[in-house]
PDB file of N, CA and C in Angstrom:
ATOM      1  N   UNK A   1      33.243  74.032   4.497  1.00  0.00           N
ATOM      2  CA  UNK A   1      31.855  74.160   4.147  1.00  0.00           C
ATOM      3  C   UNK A   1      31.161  75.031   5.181  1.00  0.00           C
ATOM      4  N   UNK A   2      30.377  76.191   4.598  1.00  0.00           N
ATOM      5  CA  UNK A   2      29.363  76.885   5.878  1.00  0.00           C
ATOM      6  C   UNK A   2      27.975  76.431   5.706  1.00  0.00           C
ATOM      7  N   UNK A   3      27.529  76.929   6.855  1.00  0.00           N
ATOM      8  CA  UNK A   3      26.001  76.317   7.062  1.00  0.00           C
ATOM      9  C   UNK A   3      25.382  77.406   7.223  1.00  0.00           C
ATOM     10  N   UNK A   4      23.898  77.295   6.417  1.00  0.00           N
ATOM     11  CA  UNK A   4      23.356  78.597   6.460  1.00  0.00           C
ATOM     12  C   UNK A   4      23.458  79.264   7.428  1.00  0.00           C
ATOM     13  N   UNK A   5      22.524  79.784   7.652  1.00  0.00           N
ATOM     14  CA  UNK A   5      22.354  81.314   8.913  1.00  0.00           C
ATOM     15  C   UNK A   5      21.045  81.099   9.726  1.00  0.00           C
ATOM     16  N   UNK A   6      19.997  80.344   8.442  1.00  0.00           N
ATOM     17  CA  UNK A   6      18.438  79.899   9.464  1.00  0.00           C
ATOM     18  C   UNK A   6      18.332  78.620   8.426  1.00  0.00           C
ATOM     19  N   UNK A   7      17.388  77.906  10.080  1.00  0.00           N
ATOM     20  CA  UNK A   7      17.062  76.484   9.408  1.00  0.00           C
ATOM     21  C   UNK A   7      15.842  76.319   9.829  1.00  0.00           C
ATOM     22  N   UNK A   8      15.227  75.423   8.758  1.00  0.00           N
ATOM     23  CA  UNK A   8      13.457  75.214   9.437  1.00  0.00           C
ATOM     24  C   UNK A   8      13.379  74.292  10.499  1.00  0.00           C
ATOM     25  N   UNK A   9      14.756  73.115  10.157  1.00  0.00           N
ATOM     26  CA  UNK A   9      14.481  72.758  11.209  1.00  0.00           C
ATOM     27  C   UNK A   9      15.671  71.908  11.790  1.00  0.00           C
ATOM     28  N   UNK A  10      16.122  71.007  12.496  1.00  0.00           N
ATOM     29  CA  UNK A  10      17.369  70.537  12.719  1.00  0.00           C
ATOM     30  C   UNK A  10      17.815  69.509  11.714  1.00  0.00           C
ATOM     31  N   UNK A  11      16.991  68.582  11.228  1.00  0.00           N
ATOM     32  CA  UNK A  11      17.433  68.026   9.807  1.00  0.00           C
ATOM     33  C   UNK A  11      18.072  68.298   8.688  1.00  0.00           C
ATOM     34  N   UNK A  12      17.469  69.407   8.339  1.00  0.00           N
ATOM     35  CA  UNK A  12      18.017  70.737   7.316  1.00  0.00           C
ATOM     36  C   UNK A  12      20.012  70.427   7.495  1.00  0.00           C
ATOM     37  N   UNK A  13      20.132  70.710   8.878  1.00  0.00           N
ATOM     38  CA  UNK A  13      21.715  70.967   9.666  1.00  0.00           C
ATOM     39  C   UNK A  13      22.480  69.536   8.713  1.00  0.00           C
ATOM     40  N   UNK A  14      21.760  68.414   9.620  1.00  0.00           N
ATOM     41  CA  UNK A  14      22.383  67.210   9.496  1.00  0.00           C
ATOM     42  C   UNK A  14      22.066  67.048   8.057  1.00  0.00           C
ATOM     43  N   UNK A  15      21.519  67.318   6.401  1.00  0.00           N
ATOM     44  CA  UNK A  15      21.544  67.236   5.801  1.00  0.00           C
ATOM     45  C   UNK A  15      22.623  67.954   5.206  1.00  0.00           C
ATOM     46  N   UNK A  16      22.728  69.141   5.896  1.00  0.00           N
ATOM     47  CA  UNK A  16      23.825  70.085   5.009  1.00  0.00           C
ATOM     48  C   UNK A  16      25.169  69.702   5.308  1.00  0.00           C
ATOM     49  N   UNK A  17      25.286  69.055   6.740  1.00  0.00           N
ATOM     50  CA  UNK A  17      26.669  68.495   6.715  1.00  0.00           C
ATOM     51  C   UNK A  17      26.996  67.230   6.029  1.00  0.00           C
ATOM     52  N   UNK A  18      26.256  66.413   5.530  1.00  0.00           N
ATOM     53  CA  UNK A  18      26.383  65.039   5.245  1.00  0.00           C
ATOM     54  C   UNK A  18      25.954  64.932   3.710  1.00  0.00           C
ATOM     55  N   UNK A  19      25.869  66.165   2.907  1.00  0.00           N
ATOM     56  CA  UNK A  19      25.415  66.419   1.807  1.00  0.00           C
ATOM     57  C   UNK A  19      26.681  66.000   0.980  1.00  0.00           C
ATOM     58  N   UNK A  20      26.533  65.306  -0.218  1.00  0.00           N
ATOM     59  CA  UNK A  20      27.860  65.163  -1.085  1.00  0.00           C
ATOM     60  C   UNK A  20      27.706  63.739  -1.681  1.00  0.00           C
ATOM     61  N   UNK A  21      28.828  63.470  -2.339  1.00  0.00           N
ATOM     62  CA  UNK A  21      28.624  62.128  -2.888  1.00  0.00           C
ATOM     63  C   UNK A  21      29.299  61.171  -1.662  1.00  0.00           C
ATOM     64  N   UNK A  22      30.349  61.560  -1.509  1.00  0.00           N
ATOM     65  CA  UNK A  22      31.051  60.663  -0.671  1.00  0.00           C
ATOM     66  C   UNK A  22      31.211  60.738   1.449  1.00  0.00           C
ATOM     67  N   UNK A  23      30.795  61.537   1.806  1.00  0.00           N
ATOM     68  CA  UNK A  23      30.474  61.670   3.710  1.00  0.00           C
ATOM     69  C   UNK A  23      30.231  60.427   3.910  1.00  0.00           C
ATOM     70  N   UNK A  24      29.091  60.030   3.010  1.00  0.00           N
ATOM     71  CA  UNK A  24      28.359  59.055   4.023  1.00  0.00           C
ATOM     72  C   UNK A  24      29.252  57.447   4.236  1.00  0.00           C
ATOM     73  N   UNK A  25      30.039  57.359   2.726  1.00  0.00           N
ATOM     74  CA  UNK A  25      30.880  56.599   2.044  1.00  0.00           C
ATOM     75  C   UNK A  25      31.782  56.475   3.412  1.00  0.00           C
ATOM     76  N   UNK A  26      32.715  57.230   3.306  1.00  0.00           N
ATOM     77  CA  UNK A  26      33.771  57.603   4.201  1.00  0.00           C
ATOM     78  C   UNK A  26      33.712  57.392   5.415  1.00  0.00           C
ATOM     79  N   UNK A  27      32.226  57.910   6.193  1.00  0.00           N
ATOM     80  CA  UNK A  27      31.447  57.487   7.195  1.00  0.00           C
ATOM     81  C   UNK A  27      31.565  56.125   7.715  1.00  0.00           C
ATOM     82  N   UNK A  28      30.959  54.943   6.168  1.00  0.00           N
ATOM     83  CA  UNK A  28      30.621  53.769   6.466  1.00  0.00           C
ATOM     84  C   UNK A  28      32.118  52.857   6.552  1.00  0.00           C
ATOM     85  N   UNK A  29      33.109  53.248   5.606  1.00  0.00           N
ATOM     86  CA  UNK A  29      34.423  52.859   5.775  1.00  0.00           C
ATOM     87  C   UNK A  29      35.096  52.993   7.159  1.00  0.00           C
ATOM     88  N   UNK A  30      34.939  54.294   7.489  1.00  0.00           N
ATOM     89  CA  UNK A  30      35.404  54.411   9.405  1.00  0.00           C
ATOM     90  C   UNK A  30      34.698  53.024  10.152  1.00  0.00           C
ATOM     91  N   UNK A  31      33.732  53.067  10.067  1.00  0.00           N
ATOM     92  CA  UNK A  31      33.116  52.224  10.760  1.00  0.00           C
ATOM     93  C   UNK A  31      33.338  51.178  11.162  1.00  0.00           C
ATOM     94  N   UNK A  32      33.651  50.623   9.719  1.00  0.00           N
ATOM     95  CA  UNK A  32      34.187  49.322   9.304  1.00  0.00           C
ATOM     96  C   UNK A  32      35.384  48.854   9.451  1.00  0.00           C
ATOM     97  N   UNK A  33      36.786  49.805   9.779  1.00  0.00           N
ATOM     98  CA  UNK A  33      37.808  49.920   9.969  1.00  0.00           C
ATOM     99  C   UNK A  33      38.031  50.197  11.220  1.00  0.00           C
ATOM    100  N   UNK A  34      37.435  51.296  11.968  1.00  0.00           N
ATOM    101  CA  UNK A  34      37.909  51.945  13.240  1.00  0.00           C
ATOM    102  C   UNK A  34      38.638  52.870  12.759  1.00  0.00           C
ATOM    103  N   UNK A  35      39.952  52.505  12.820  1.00  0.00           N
ATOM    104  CA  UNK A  35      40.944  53.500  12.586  1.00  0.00           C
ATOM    105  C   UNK A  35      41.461  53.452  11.096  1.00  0.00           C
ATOM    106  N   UNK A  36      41.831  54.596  10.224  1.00  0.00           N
ATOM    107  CA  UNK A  36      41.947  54.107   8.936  1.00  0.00           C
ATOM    108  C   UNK A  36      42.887  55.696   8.425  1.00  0.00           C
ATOM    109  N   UNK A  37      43.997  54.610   7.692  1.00  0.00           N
ATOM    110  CA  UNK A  37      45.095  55.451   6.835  1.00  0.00           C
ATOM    111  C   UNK A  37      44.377  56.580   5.584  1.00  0.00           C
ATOM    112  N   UNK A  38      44.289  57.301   4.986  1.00  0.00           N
ATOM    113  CA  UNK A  38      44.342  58.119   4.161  1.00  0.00           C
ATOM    114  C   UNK A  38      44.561  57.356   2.589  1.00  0.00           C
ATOM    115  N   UNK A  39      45.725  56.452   2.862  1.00  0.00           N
ATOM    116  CA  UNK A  39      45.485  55.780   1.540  1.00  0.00           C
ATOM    117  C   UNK A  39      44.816  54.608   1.712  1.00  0.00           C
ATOM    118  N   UNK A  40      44.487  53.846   2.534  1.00  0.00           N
ATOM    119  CA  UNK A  40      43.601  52.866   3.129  1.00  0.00           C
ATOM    120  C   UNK A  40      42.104  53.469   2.445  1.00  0.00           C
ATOM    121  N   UNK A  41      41.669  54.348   2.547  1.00  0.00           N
ATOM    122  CA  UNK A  41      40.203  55.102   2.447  1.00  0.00           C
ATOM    123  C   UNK A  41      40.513  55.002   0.847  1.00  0.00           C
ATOM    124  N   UNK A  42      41.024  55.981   0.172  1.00  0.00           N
ATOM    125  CA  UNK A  42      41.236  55.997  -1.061  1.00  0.00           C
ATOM    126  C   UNK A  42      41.300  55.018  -1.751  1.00  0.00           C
ATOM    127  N   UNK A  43      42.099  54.147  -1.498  1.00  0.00           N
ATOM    128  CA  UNK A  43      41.726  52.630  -2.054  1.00  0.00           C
ATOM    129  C   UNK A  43      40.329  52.146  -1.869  1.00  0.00           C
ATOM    130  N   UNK A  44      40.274  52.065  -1.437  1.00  0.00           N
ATOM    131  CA  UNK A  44      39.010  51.624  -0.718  1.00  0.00           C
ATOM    132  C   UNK A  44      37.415  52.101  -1.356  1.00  0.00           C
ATOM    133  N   UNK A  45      37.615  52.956  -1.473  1.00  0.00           N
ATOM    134  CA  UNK A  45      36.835  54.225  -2.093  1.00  0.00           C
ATOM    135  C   UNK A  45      37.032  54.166  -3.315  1.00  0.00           C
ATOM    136  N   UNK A  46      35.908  53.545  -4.269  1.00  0.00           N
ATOM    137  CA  UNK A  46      36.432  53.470  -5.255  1.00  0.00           C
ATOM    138  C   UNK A  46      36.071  54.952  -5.972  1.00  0.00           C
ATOM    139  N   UNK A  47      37.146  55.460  -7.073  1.00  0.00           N
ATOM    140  CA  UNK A  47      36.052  56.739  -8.030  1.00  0.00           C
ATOM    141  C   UNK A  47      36.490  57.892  -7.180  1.00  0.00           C
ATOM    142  N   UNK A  48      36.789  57.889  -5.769  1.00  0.00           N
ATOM    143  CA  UNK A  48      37.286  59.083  -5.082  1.00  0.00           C
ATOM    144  C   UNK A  48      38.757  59.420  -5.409  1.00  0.00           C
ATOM    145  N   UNK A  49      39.671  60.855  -5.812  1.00  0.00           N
ATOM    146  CA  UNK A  49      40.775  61.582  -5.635  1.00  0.00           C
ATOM    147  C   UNK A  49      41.336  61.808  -4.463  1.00  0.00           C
ATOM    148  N   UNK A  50      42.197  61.685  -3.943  1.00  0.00           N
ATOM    149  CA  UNK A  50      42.935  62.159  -2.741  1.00  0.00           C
ATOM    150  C   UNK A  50      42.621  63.792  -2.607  1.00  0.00           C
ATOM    151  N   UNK A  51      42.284  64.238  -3.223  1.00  0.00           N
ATOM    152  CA  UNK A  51      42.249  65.672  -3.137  1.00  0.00           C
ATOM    153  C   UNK A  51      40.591  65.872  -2.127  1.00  0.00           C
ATOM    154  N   UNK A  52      39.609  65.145  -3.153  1.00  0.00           N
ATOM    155  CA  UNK A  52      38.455  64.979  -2.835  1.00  0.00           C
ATOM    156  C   UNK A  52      38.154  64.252  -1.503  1.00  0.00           C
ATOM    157  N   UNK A  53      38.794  63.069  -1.024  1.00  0.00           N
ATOM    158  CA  UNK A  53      38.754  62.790  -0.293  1.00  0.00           C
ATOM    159  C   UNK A  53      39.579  63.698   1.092  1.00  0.00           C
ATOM    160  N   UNK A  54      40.552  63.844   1.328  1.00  0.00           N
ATOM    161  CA  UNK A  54      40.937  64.790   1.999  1.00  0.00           C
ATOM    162  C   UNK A  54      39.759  66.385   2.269  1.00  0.00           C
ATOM    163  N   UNK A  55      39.298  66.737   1.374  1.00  0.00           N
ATOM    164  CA  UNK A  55      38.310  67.641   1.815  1.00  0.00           C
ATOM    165  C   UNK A  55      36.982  67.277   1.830  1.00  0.00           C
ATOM    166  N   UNK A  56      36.328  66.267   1.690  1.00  0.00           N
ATOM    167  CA  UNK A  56      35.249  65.396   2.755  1.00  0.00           C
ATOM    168  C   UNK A  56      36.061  65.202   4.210  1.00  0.00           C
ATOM    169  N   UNK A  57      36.702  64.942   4.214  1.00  0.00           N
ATOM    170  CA  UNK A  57      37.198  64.445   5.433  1.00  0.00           C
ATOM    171  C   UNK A  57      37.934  66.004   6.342  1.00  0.00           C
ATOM    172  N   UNK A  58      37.841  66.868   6.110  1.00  0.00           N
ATOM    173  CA  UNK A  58      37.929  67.885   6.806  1.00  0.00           C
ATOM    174  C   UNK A  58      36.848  68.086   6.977  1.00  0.00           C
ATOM    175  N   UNK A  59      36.109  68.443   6.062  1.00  0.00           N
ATOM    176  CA  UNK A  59      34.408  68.707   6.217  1.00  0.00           C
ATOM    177  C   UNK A  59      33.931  67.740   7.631  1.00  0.00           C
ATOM    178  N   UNK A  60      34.125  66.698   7.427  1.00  0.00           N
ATOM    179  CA  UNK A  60      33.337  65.818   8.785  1.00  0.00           C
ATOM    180  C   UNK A  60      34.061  66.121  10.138  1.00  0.00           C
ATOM    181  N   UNK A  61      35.610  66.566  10.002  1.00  0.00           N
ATOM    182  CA  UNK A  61      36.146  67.100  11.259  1.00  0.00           C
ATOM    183  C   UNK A  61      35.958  68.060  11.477  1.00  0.00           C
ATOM    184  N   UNK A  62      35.104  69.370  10.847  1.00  0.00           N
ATOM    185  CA  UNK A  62      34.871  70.488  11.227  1.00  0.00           C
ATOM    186  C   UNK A  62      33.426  70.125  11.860  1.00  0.00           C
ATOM    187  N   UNK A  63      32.754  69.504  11.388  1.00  0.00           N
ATOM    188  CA  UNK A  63      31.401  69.159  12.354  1.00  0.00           C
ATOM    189  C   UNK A  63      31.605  67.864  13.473  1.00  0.00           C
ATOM    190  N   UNK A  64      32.997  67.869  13.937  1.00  0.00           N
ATOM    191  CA  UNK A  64      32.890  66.555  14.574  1.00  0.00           C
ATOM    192  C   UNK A  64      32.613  65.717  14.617  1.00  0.00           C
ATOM    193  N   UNK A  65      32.222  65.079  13.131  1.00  0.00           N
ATOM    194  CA  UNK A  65      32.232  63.359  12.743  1.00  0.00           C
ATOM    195  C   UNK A  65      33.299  62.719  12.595  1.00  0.00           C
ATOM    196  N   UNK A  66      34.205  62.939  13.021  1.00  0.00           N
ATOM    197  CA  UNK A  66      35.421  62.674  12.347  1.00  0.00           C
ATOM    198  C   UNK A  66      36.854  63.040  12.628  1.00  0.00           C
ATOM    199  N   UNK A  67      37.771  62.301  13.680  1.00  0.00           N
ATOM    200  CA  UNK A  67      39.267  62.992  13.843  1.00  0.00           C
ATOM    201  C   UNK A  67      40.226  62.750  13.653  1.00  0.00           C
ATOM    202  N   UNK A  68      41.213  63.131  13.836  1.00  0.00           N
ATOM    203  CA  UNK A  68      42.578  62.360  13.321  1.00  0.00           C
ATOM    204  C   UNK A  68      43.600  62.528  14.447  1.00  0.00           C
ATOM    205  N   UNK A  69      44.384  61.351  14.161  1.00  0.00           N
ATOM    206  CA  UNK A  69      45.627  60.993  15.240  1.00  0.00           C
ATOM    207  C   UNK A  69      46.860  61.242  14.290  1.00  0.00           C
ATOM    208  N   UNK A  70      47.735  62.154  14.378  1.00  0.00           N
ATOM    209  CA  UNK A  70      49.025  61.951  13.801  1.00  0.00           C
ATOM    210  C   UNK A  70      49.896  61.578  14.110  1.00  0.00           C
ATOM    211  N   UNK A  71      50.886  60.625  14.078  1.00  0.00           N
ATOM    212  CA  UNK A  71      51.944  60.282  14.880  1.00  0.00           C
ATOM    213  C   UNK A  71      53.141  61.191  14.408  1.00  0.00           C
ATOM    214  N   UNK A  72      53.951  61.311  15.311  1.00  0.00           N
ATOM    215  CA  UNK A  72      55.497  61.289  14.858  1.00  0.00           C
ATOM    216  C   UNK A  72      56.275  60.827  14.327  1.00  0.00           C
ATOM    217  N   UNK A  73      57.132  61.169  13.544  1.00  0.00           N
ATOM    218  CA  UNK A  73      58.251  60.182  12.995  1.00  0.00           C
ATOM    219  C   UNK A  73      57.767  60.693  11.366  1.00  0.00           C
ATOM    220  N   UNK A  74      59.432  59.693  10.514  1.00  0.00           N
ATOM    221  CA  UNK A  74      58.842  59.326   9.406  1.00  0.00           C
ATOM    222  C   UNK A  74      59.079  58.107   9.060  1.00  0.00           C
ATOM    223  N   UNK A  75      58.263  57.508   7.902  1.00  0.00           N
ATOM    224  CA  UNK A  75      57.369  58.208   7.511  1.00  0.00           C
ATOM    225  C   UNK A  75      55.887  58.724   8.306  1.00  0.00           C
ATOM    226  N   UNK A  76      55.020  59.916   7.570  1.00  0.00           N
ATOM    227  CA  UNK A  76      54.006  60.638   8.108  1.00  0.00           C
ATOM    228  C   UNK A  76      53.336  59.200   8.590  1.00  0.00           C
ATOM    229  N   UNK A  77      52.594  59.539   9.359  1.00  0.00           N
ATOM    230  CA  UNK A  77      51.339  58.717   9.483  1.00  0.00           C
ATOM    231  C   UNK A  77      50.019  59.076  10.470  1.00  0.00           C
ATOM    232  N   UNK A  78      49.268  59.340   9.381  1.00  0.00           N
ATOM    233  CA  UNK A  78      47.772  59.916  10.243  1.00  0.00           C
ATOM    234  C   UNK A  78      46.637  59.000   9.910  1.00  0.00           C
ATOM    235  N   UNK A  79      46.045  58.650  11.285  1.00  0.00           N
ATOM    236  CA  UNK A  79      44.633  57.808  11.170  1.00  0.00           C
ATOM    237  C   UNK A  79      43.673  58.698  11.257  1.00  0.00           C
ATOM    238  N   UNK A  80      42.733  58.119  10.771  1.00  0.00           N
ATOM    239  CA  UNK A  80      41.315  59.052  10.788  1.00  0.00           C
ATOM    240  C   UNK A  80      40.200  57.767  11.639  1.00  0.00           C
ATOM    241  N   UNK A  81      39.124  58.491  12.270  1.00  0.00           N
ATOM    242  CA  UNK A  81      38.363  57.547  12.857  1.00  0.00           C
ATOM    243  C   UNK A  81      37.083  58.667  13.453  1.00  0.00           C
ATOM    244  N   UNK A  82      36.423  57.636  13.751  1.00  0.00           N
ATOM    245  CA  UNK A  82      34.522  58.386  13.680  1.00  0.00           C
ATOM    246  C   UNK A  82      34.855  58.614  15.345  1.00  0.00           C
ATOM    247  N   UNK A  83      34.221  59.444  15.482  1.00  0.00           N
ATOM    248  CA  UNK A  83      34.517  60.247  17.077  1.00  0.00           C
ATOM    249  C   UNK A  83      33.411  59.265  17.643  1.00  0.00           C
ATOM    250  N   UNK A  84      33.519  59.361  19.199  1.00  0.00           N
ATOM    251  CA  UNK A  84      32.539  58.842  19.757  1.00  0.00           C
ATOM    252  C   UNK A  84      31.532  59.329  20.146  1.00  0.00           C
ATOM    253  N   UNK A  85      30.965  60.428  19.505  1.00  0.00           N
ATOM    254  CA  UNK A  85      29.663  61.447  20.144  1.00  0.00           C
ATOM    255  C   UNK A  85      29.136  61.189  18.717  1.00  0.00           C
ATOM    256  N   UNK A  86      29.290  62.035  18.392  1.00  0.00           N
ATOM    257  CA  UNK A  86      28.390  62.380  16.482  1.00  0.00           C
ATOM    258  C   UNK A  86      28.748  61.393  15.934  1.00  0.00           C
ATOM    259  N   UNK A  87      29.963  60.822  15.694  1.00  0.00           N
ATOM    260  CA  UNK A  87      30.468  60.089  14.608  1.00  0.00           C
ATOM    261  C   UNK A  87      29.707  58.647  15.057  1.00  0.00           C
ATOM    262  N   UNK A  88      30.173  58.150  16.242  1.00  0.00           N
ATOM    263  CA  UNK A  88      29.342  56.780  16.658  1.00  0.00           C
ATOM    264  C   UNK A  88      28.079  56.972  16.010  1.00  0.00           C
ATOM    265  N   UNK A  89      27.349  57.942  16.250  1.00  0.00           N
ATOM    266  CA  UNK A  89      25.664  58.133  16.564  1.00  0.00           C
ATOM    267  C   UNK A  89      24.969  58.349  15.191  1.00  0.00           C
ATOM    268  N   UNK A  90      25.854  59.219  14.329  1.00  0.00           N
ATOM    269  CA  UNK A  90      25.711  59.216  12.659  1.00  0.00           C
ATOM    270  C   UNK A  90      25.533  57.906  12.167  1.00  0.00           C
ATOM    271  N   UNK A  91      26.170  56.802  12.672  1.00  0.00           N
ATOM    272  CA  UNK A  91      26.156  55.811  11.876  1.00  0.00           C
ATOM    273  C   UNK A  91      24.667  54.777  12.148  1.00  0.00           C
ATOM    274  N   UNK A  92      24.293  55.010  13.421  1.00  0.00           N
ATOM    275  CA  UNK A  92      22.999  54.355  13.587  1.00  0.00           C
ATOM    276  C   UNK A  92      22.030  54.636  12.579  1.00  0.00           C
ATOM    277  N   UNK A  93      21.698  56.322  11.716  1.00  0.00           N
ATOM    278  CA  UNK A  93      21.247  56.855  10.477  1.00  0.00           C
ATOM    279  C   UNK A  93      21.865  56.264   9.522  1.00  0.00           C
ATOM    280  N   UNK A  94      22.835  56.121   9.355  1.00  0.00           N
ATOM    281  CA  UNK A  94      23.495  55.240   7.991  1.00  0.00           C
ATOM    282  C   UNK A  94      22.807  53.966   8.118  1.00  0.00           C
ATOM    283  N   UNK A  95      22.974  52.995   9.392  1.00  0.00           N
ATOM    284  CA  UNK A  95      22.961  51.683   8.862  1.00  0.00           C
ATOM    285  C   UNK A  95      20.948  51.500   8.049  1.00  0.00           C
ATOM    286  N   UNK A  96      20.022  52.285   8.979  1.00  0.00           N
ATOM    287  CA  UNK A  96      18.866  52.727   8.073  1.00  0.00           C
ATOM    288  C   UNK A  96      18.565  52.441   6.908  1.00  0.00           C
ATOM    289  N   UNK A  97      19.639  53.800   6.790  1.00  0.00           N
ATOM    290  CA  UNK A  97      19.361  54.248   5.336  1.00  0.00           C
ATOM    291  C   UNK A  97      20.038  53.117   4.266  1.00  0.00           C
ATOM    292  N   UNK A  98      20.811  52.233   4.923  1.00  0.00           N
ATOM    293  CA  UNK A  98      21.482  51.355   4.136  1.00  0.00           C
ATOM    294  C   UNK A  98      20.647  49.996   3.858  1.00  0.00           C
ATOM    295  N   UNK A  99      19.722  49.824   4.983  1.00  0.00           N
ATOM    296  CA  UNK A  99      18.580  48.981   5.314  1.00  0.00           C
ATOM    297  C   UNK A  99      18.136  48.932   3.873  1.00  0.00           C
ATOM    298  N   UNK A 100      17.263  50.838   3.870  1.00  0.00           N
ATOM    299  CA  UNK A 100      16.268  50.863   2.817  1.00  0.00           C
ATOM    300  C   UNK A 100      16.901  51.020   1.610  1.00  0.00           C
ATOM    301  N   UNK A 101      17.764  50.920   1.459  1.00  0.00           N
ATOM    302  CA  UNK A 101      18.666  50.652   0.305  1.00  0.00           C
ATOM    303  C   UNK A 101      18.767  49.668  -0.362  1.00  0.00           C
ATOM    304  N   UNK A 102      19.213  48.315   1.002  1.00  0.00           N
ATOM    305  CA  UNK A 102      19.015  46.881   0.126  1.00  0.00           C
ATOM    306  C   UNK A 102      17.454  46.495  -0.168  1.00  0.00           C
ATOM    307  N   UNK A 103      16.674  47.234   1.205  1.00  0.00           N
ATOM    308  CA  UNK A 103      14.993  46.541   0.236  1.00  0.00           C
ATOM    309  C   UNK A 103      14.898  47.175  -0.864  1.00  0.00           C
ATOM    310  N   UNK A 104      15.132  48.008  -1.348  1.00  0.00           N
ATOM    311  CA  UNK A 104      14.774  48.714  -2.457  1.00  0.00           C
ATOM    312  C   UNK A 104      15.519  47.965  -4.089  1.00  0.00           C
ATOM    313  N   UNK A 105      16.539  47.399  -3.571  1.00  0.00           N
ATOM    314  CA  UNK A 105      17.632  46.528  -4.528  1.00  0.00           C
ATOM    315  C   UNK A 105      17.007  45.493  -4.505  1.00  0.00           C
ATOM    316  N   UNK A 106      16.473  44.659  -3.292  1.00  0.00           N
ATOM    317  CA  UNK A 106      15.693  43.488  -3.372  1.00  0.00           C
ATOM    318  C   UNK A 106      14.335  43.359  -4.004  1.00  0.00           C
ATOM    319  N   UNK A 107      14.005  44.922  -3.863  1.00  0.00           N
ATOM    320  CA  UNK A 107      12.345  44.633  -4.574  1.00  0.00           C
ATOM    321  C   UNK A 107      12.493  44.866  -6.086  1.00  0.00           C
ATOM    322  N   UNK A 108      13.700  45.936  -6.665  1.00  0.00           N
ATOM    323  CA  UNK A 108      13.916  45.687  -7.772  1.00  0.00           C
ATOM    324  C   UNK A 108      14.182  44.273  -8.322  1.00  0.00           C
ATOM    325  N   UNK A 109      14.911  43.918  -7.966  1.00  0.00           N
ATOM    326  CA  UNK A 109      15.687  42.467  -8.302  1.00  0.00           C
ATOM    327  C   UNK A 109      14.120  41.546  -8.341  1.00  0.00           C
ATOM    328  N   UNK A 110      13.496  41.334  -7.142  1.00  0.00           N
ATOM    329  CA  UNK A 110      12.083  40.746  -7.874  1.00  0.00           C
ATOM    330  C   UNK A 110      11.128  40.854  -8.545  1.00  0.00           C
ATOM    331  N   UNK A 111      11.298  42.320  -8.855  1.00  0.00           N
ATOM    332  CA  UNK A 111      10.077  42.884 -10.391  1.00  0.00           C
ATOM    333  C   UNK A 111      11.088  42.210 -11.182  1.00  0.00           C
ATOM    334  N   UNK A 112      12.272  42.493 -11.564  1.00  0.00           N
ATOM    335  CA  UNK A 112      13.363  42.117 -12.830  1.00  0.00           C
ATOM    336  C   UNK A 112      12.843  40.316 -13.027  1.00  0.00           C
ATOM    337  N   UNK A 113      13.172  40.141 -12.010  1.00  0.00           N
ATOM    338  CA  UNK A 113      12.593  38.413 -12.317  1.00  0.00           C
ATOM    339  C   UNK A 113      11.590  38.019 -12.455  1.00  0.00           C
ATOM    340  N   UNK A 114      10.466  38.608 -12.017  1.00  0.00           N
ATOM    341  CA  UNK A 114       8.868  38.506 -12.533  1.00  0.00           C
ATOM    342  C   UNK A 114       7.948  38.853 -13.596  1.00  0.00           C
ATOM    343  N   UNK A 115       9.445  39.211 -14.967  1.00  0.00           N
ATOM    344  CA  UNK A 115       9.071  39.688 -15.964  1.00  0.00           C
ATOM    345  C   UNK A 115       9.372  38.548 -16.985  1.00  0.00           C
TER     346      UNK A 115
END
């Protein structure tokens, strides 16, 4: 993924990297895991392709949310996990936005019942 050329402002940035259906997804799964398999995520993930997922997940290692450990041997085996600079610090914005997420589910849920 490239990033424009001018931005109005630094938000713009962190929007364009975290733009998509699934970053933030993937994001919140690291989190929750620490360290996490490739098919671990995919499972996990519901509705996501291995294809799709694999290129979110480059996407977040090209902006440093995101790295991977490969081991040796077979079979392959590569973990993925939220870096400790961006990736830690991204998630303090997630848990937020996840905040205003459930009030927003909760205030629905009490119009639905006050009808």
């Amino acid at each position: 993924m490239k990033l424009r050329k001018e931005y109005t402002c630094p938000l713009e940035i962190t929007h364009d990297i975290l733009k998509g259906k699934w970053k933030t997804v993937i994001l919140y799964q690291l989190k929750y895991y620490g360290k996490s398999s490739l098919s671990r995520l995919e499972k996990d993930i519901k509705g996501i392709s291995q294809k799709m997922l694999l290129q979110q997940l480059n996407e977040l290692r090209e902006f440093g949310l995101v790295d991977k450990i490969q081991y040796e041997g077979y079979p392959l085996k590569v973990e993925y996990f939220l870096t400790a600079d961006r990736g830690k610090k991204i998630i303090k914005a997630l848990e937020i936005m996840q905040e205003i997420g459930q009030d927003y589910l909760n205030d629905q849920n009490k119009n639905i019942d006050a009808e």
